[in-house]
N, C-alpha and C. Protein backbone atom coordinates (compact mmCIF):
# COMPACT_ATOMS: atom_id res chain seq x y z
N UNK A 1 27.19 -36.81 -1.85
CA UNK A 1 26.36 -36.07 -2.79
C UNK A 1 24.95 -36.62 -2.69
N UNK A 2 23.84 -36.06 -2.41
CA UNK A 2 22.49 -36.06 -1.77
C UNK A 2 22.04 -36.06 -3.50
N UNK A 3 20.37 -36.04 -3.34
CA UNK A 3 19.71 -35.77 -4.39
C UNK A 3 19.06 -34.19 -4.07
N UNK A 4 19.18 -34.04 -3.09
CA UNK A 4 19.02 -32.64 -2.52
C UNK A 4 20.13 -31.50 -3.08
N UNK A 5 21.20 -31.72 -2.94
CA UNK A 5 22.65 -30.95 -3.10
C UNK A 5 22.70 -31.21 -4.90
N UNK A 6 22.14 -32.39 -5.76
CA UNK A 6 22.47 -32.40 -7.01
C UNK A 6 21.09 -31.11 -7.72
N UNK A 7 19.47 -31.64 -6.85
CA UNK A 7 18.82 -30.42 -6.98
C UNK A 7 19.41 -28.81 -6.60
N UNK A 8 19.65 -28.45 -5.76
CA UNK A 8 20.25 -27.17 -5.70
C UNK A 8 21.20 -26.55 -6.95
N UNK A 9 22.21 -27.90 -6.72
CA UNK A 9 23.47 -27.38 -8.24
C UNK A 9 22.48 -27.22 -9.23
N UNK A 10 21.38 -28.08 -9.57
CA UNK A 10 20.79 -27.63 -10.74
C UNK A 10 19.83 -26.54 -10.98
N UNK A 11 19.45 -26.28 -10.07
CA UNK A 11 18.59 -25.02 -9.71
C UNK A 11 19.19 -23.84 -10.44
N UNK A 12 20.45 -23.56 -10.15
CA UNK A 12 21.15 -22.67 -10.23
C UNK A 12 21.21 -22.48 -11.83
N UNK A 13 20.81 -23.02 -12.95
CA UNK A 13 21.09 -22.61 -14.17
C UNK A 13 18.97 -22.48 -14.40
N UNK A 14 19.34 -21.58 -14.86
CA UNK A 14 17.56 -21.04 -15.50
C UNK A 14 17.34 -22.03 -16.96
N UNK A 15 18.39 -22.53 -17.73
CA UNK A 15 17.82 -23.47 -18.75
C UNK A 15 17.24 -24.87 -18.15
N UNK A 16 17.74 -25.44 -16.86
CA UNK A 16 17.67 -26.03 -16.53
C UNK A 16 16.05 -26.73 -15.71
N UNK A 17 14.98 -27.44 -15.90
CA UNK A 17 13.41 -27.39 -15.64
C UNK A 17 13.72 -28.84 -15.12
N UNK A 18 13.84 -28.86 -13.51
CA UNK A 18 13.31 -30.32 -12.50
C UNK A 18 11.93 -30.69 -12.91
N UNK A 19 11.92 -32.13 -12.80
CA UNK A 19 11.05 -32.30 -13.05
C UNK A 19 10.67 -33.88 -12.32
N UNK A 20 10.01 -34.41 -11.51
CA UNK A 20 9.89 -35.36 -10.68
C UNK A 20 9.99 -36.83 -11.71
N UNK A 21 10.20 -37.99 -11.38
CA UNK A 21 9.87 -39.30 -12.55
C UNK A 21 8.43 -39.26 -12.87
N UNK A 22 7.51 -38.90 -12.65
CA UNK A 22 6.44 -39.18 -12.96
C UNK A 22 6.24 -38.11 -14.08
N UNK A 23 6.63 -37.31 -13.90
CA UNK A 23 6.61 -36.08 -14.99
C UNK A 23 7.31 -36.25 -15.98
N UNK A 24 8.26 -36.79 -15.95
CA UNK A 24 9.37 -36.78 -16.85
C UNK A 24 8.42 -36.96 -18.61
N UNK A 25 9.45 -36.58 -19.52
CA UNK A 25 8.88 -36.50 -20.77
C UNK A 25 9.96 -37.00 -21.64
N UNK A 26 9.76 -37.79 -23.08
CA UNK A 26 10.82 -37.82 -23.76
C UNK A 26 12.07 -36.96 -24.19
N UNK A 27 13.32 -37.29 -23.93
CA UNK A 27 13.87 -37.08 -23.93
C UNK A 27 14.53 -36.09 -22.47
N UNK A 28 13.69 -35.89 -21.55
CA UNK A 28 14.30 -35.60 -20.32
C UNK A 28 15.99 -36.53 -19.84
N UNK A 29 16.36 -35.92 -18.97
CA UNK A 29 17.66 -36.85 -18.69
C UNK A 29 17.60 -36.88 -17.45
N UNK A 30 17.94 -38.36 -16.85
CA UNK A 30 17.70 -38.74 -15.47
C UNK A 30 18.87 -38.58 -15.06
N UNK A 31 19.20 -37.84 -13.45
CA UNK A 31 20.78 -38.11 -12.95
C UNK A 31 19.96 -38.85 -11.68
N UNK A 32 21.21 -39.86 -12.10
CA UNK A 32 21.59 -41.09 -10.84
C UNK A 32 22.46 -40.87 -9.78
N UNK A 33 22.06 -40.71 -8.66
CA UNK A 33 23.59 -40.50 -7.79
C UNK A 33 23.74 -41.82 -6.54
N UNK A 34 24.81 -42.27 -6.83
CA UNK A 34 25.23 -43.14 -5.98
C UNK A 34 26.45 -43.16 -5.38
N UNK A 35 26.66 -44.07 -4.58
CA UNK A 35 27.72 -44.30 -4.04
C UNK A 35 28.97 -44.74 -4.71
N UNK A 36 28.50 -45.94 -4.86
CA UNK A 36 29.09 -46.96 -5.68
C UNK A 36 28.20 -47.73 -6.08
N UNK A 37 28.14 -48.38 -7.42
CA UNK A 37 27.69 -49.06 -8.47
C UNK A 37 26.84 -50.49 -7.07
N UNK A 38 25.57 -50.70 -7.28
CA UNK A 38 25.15 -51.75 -6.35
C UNK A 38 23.70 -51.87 -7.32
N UNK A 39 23.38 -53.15 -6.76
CA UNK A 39 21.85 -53.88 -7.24
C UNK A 39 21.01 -52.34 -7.44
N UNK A 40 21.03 -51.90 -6.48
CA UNK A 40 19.63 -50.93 -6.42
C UNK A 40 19.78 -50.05 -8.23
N UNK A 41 21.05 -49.38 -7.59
CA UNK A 41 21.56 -48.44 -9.14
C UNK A 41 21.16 -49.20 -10.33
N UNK A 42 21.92 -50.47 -10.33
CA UNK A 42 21.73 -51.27 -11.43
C UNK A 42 20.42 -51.36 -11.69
N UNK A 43 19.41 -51.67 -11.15
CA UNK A 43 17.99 -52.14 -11.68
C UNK A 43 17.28 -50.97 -11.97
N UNK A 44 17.62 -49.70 -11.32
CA UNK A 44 17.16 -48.19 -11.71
C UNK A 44 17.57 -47.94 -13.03
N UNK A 45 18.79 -48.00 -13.16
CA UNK A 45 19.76 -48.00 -14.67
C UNK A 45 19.20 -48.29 -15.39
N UNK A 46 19.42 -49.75 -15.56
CA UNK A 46 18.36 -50.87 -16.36
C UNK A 46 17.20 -50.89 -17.34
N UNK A 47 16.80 -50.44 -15.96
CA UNK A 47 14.64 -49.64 -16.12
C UNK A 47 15.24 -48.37 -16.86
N UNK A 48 15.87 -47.46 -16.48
CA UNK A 48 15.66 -46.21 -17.12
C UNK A 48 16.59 -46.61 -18.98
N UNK A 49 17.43 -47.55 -18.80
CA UNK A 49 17.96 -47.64 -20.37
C UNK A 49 17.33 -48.40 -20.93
N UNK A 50 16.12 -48.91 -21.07
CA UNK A 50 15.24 -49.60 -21.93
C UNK A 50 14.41 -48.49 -22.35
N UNK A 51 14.12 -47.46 -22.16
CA UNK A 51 13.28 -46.40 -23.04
C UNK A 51 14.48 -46.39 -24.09
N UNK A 52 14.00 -46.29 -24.95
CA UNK A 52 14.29 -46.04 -26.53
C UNK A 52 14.76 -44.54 -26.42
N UNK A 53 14.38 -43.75 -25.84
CA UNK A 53 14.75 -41.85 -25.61
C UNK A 53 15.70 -41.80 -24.12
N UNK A 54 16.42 -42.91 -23.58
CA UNK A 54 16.86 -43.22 -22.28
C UNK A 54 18.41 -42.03 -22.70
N UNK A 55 18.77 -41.33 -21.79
CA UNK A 55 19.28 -40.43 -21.54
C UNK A 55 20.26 -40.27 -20.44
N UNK A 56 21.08 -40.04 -19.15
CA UNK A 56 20.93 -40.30 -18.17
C UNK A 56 22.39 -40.34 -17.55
N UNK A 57 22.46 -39.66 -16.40
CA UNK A 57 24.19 -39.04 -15.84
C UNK A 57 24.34 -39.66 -14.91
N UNK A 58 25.23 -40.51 -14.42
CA UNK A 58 25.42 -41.08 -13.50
C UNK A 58 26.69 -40.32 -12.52
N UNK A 59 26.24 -39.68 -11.24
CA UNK A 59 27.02 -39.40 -10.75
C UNK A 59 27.51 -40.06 -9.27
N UNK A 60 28.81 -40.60 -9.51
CA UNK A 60 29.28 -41.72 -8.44
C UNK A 60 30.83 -41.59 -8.14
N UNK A 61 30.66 -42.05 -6.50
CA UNK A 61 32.22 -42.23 -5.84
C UNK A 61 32.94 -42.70 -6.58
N UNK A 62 32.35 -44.17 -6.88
CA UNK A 62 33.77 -45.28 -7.09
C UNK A 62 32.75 -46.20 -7.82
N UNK A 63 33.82 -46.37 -8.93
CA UNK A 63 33.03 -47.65 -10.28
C UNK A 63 34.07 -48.31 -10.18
N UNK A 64 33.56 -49.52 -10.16
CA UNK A 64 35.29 -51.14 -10.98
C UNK A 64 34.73 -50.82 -12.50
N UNK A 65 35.80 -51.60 -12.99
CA UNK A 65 35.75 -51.76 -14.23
C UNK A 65 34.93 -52.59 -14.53
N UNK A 66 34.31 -53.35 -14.19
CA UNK A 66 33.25 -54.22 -14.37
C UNK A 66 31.49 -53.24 -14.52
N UNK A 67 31.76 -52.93 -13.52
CA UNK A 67 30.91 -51.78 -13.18
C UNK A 67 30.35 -50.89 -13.97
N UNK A 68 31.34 -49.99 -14.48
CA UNK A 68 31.69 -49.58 -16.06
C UNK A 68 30.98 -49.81 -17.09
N UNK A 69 31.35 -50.95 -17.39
CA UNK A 69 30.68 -52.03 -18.39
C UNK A 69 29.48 -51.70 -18.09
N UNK A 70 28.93 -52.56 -17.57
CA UNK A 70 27.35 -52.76 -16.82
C UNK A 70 26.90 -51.13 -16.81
N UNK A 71 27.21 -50.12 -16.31
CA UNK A 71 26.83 -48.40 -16.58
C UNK A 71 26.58 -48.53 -18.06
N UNK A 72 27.38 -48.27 -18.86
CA UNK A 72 27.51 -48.59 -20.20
C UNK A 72 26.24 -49.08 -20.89
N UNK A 73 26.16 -50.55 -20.49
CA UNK A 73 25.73 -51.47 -21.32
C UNK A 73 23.91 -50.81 -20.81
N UNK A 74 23.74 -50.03 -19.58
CA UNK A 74 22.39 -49.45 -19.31
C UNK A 74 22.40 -48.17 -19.53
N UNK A 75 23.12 -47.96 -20.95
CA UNK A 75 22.78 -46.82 -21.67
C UNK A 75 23.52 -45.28 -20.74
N UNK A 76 24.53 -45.53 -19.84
CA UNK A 76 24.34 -44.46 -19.41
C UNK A 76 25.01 -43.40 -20.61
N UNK A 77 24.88 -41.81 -20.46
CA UNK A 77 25.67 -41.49 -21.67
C UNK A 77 26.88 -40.57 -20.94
N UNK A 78 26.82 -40.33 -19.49
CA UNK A 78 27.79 -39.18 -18.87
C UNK A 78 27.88 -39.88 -17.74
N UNK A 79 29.15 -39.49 -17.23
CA UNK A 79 29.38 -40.06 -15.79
C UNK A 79 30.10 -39.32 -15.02
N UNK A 80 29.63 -38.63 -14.04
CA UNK A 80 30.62 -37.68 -13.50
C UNK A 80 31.00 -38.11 -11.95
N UNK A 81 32.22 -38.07 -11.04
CA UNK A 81 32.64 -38.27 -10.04
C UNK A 81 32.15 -37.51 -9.62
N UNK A 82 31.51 -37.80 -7.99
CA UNK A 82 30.78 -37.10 -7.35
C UNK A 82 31.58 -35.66 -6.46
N UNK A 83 32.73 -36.06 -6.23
CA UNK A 83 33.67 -35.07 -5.43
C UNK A 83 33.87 -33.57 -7.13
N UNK A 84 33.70 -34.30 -8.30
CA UNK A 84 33.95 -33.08 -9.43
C UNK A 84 32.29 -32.52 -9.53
N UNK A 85 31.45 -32.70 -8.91
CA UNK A 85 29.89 -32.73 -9.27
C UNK A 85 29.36 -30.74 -9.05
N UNK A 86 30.36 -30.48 -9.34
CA UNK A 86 29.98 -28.58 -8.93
C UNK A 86 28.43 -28.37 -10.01
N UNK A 87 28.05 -26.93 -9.78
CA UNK A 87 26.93 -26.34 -10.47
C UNK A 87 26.96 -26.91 -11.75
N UNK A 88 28.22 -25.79 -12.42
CA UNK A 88 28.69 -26.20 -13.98
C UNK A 88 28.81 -27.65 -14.43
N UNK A 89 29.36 -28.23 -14.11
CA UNK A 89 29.77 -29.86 -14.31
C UNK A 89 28.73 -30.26 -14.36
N UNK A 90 27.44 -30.40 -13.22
CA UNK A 90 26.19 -31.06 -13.58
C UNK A 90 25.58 -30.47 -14.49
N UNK A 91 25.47 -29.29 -15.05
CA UNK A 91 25.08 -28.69 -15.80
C UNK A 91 25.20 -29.08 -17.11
N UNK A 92 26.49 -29.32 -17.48
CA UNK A 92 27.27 -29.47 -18.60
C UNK A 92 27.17 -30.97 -18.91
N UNK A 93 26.83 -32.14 -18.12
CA UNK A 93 26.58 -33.54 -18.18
C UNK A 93 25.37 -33.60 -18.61
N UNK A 94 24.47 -32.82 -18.08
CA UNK A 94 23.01 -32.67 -18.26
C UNK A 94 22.65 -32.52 -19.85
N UNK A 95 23.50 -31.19 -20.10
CA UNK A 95 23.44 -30.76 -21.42
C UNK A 95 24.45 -31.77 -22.46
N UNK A 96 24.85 -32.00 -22.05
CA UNK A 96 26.01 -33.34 -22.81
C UNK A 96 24.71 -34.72 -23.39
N UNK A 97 24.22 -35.35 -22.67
CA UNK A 97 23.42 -36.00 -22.36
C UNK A 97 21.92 -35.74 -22.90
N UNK A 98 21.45 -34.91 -22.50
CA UNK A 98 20.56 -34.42 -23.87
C UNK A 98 20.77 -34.33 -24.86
N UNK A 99 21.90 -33.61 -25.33
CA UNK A 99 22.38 -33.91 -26.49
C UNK A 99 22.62 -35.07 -27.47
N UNK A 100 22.64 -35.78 -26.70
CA UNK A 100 23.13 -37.53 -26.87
C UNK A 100 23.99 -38.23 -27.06
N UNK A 101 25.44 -37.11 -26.68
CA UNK A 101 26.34 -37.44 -26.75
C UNK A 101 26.87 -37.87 -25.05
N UNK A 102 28.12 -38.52 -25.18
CA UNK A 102 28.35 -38.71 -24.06
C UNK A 102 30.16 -38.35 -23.57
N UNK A 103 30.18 -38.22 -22.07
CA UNK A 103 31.43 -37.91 -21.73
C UNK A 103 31.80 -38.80 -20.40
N UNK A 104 32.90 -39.30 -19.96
CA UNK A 104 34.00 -39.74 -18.95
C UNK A 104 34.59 -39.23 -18.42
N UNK A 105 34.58 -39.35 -16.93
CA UNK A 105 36.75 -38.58 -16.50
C UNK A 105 37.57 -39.45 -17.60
N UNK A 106 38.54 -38.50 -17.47
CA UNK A 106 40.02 -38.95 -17.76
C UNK A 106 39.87 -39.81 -17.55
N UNK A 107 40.41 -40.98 -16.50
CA UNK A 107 40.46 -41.93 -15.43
C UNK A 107 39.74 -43.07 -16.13
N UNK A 108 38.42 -42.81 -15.99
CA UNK A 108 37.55 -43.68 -16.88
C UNK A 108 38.22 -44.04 -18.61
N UNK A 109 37.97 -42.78 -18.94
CA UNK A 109 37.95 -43.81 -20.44
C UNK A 109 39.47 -44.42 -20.37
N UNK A 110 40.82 -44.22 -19.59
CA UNK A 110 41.85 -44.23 -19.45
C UNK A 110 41.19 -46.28 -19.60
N UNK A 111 40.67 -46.31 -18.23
CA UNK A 111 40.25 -47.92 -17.94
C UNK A 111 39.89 -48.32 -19.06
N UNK A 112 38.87 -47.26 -19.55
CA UNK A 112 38.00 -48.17 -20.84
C UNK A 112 38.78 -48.58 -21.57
N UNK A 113 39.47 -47.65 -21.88
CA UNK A 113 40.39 -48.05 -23.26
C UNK A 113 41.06 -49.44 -23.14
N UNK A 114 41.60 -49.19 -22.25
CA UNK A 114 42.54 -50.65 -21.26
C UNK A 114 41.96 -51.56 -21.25
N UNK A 115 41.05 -51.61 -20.60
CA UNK A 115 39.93 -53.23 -20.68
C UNK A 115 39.30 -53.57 -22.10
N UNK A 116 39.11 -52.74 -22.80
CA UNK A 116 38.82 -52.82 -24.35
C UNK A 116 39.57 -53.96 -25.08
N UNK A 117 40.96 -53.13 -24.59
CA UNK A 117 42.47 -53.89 -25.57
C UNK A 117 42.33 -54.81 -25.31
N UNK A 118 42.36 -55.11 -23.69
CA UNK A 118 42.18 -57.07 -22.89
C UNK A 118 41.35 -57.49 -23.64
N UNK A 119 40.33 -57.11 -23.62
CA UNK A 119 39.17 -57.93 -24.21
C UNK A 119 39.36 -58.17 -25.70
N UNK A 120 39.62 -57.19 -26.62
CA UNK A 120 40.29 -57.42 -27.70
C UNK A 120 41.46 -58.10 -27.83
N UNK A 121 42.00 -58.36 -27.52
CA UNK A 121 43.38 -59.49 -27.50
C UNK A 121 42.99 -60.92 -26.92
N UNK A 122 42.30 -61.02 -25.98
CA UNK A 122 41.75 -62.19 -25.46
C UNK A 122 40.76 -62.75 -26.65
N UNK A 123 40.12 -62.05 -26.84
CA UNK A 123 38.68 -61.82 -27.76
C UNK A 123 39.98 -62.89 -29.22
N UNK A 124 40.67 -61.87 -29.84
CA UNK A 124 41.66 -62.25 -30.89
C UNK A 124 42.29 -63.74 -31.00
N UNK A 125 42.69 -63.97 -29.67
CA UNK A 125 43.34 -65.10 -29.11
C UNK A 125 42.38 -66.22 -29.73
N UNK A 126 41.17 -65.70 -29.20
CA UNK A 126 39.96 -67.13 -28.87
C UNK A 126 39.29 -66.94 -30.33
N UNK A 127 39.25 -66.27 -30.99
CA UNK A 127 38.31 -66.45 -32.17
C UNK A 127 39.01 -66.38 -33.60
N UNK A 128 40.12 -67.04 -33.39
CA UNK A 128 40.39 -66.92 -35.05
C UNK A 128 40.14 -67.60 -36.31
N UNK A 129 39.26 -68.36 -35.35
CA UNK A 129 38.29 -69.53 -36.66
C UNK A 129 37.20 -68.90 -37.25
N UNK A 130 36.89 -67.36 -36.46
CA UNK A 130 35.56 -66.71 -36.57
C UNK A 130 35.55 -67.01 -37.83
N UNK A 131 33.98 -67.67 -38.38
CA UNK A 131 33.73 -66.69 -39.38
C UNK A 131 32.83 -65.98 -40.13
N UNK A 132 30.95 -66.33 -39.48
CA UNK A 132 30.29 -65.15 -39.68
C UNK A 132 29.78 -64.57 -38.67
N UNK A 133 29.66 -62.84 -39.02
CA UNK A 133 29.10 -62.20 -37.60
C UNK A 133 27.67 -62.80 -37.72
N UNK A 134 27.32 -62.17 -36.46
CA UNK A 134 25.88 -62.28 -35.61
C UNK A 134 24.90 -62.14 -36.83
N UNK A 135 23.87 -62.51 -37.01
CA UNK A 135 22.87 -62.64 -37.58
C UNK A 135 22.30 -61.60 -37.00
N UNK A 136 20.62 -60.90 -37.60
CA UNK A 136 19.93 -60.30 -36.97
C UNK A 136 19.54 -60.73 -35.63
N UNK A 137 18.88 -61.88 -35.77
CA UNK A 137 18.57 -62.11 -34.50
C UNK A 137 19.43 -62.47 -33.34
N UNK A 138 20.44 -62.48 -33.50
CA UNK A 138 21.78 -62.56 -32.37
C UNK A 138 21.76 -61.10 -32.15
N UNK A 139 22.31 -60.47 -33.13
CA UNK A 139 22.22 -58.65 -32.93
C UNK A 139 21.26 -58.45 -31.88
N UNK A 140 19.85 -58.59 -32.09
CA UNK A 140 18.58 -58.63 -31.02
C UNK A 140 18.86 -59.30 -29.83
N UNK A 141 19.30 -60.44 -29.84
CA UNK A 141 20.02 -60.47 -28.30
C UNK A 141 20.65 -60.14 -27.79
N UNK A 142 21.75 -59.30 -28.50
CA UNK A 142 22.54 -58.97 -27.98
C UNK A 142 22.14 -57.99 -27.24
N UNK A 143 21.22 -56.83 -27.97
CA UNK A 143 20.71 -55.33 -27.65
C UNK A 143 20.33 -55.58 -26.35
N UNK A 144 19.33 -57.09 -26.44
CA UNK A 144 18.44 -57.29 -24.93
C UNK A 144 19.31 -57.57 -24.35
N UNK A 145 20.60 -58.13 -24.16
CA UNK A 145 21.40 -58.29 -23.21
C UNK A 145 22.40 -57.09 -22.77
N UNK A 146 22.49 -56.04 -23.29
CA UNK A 146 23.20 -55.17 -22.86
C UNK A 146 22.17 -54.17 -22.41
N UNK A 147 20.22 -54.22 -22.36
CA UNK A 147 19.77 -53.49 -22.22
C UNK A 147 19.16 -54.24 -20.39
N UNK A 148 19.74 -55.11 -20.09
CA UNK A 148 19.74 -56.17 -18.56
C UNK A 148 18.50 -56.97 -18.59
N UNK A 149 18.41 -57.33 -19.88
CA UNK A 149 17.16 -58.44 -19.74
C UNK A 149 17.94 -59.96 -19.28
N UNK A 150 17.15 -61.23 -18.99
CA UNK A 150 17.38 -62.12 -18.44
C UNK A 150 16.52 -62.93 -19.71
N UNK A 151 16.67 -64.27 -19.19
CA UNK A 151 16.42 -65.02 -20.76
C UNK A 151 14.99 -65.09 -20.96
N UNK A 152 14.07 -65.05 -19.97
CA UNK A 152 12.61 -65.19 -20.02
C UNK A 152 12.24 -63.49 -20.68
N UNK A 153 12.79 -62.59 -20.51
CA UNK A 153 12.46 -61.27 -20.84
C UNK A 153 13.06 -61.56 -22.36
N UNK A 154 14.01 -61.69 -22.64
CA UNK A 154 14.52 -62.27 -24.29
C UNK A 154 13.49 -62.81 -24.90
N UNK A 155 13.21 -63.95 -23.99
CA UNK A 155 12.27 -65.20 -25.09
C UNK A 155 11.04 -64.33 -25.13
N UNK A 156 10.95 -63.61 -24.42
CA UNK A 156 9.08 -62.95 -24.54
C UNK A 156 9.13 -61.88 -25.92
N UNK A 157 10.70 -61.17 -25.67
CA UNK A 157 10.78 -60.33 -26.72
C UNK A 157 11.50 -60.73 -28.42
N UNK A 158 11.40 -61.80 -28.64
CA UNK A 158 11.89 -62.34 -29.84
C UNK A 158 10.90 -63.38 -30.25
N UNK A 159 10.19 -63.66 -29.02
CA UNK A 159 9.45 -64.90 -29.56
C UNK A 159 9.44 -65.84 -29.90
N UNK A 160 9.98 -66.20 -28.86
CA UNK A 160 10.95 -67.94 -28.87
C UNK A 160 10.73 -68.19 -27.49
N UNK A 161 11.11 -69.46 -27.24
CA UNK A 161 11.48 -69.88 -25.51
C UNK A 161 12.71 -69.60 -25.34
N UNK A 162 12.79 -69.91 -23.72
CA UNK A 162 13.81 -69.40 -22.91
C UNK A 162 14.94 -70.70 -23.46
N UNK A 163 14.73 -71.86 -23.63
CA UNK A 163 15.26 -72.87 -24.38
C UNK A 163 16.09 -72.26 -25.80
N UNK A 164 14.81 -71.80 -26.69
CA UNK A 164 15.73 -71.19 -27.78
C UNK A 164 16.63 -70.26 -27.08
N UNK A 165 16.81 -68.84 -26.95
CA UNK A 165 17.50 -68.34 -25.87
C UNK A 165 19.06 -68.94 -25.51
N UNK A 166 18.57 -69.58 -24.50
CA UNK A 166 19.58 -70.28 -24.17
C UNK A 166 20.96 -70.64 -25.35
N UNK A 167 20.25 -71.54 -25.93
CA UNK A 167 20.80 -72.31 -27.52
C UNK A 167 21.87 -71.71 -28.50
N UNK A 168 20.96 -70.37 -28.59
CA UNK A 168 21.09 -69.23 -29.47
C UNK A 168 22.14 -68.15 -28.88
N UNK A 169 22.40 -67.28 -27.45
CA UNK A 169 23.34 -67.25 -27.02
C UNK A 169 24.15 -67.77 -26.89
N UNK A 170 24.15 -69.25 -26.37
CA UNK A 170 25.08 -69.90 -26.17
C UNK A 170 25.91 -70.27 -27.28
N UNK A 171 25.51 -70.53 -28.32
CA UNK A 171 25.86 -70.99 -29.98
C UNK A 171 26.45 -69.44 -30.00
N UNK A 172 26.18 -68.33 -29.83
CA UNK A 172 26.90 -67.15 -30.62
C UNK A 172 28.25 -67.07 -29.65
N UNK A 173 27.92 -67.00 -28.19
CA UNK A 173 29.17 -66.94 -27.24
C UNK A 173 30.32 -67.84 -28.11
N UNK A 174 29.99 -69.39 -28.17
CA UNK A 174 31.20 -70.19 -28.24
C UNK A 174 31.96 -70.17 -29.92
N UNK A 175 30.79 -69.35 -31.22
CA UNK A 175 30.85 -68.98 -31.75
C UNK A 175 32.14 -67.68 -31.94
N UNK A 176 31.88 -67.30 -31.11
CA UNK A 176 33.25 -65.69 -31.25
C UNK A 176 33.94 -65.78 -30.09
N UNK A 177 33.83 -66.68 -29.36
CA UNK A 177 35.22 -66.65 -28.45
C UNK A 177 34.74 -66.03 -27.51
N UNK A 178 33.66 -65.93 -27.24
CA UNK A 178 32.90 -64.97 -26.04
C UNK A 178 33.29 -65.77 -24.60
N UNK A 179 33.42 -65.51 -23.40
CA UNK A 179 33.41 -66.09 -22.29
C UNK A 179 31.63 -65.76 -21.69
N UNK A 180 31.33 -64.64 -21.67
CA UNK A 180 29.87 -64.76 -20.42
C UNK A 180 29.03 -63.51 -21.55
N UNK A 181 28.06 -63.67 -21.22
CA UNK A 181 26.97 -62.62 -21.30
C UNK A 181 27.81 -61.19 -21.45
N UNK A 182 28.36 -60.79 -20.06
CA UNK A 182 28.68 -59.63 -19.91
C UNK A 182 29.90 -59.45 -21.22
N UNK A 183 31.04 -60.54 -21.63
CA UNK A 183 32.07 -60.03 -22.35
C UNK A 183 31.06 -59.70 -23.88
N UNK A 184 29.99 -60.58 -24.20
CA UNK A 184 28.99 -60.20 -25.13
C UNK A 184 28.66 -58.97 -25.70
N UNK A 185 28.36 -58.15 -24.43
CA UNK A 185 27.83 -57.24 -24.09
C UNK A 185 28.93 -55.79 -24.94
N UNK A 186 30.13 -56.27 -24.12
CA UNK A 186 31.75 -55.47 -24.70
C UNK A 186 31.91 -55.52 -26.01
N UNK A 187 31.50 -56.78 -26.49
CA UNK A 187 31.79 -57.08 -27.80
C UNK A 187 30.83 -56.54 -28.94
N UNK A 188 29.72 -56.42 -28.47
CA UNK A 188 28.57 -56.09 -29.29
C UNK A 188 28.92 -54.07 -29.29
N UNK A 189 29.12 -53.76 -27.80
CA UNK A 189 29.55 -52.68 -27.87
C UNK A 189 30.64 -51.99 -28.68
N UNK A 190 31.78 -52.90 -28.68
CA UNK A 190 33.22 -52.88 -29.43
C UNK A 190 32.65 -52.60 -31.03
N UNK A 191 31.65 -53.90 -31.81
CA UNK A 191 31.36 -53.92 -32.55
C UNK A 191 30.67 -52.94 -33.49
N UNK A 192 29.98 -51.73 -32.35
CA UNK A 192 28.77 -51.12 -32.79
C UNK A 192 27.79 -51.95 -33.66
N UNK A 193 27.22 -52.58 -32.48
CA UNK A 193 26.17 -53.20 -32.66
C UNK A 193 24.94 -52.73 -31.64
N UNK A 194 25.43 -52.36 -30.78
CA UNK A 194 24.30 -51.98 -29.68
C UNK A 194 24.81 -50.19 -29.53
């Protein structure tokens, strides 16, 4: 699936107005097409889920479950398999997605759900001493960490050092039973927090 062949499918609906990145306007919706989930996607993702109006269809071969996550956590709101990627379907992701709602294959949320539970049961296992949630400013890290900032992009945006940072994640991770950044990320998601 080309960016050529996803232009054409979209051509084909008259509600539908291309529009290059430089043009783009709030609330436009970006489709991503890849292969499979890699650095490049990711840092495109990334960049495009830090707008506050970030929008955006990811259409791809093959995601891990890890992968997933990380889509997710860069805001995507639709994800469609590229072999299901007809006129209608992009159409309907497009319009899904503007909307601001979001949709999965089968398949997918099938995983999601699944890796959820793991993580929730693991999550359960490890934290039953919990006992207060995240503070605001943990909440705020968290957002920046599921939005793919790194700790110097944190400390610039909270206004602290990369030291505090550090401290302050690290204290919330061992705090809730967290293992890494990324299970953070699940959790804050799980939580509706981000």
């Amino acid at each position: 699936m080309s960016r050529a062949a996803i232009t054409r499918q979209l051509e084909r609906h008259p509600a539908v107005r291309l529009v290059d990145q430089a043009s783009a306007t709030p609330g436009t919706v970006a489709v991503f097409v890849a292969d499979t989930w890699d650095g490049t996607t990711a840092v495109r993702l990334h960049g495009h889920g830090r707008r506050a109006d970030a929008r955006s269809v990811l259409v791809v071969r093959h995601l891990s479950d890890p992968d997933l996550l990380e889509a997710l956590a860069a805001r995507v709101r639709v994800i469609l398999w590229s072999g299901e990627a007809s006129s209608e379907r992009l159409y309907e992701a497009a319009l899904t997605a503007f909307r601001g709602d979001g949709a999965l294959p089968p398949d997918l949320q099938g995983r999601l759900l699944r890796r959820t539970a793991e993580l929730s049961r693991s999550r359960s296992g490890a934290t039953t001493a919990r006992t207060d949630p995240p503070s605001p400013w943990e909440i705020a890290a968290l957002r920046l960490l599921a939005d793919g900032c790194d700790t110097e992009e944190m400390a610039r945006t909270l206004g602290c050092s990369a030291l505090t940072v550090e401290k302050g994640v690290g204290g919330l991770l061992g705090r809730l039973g967290l293992r890494n950044r990324t299970h953070a990320v699940a959790y804050a998601w799980r939580e509706g927090l981000i």
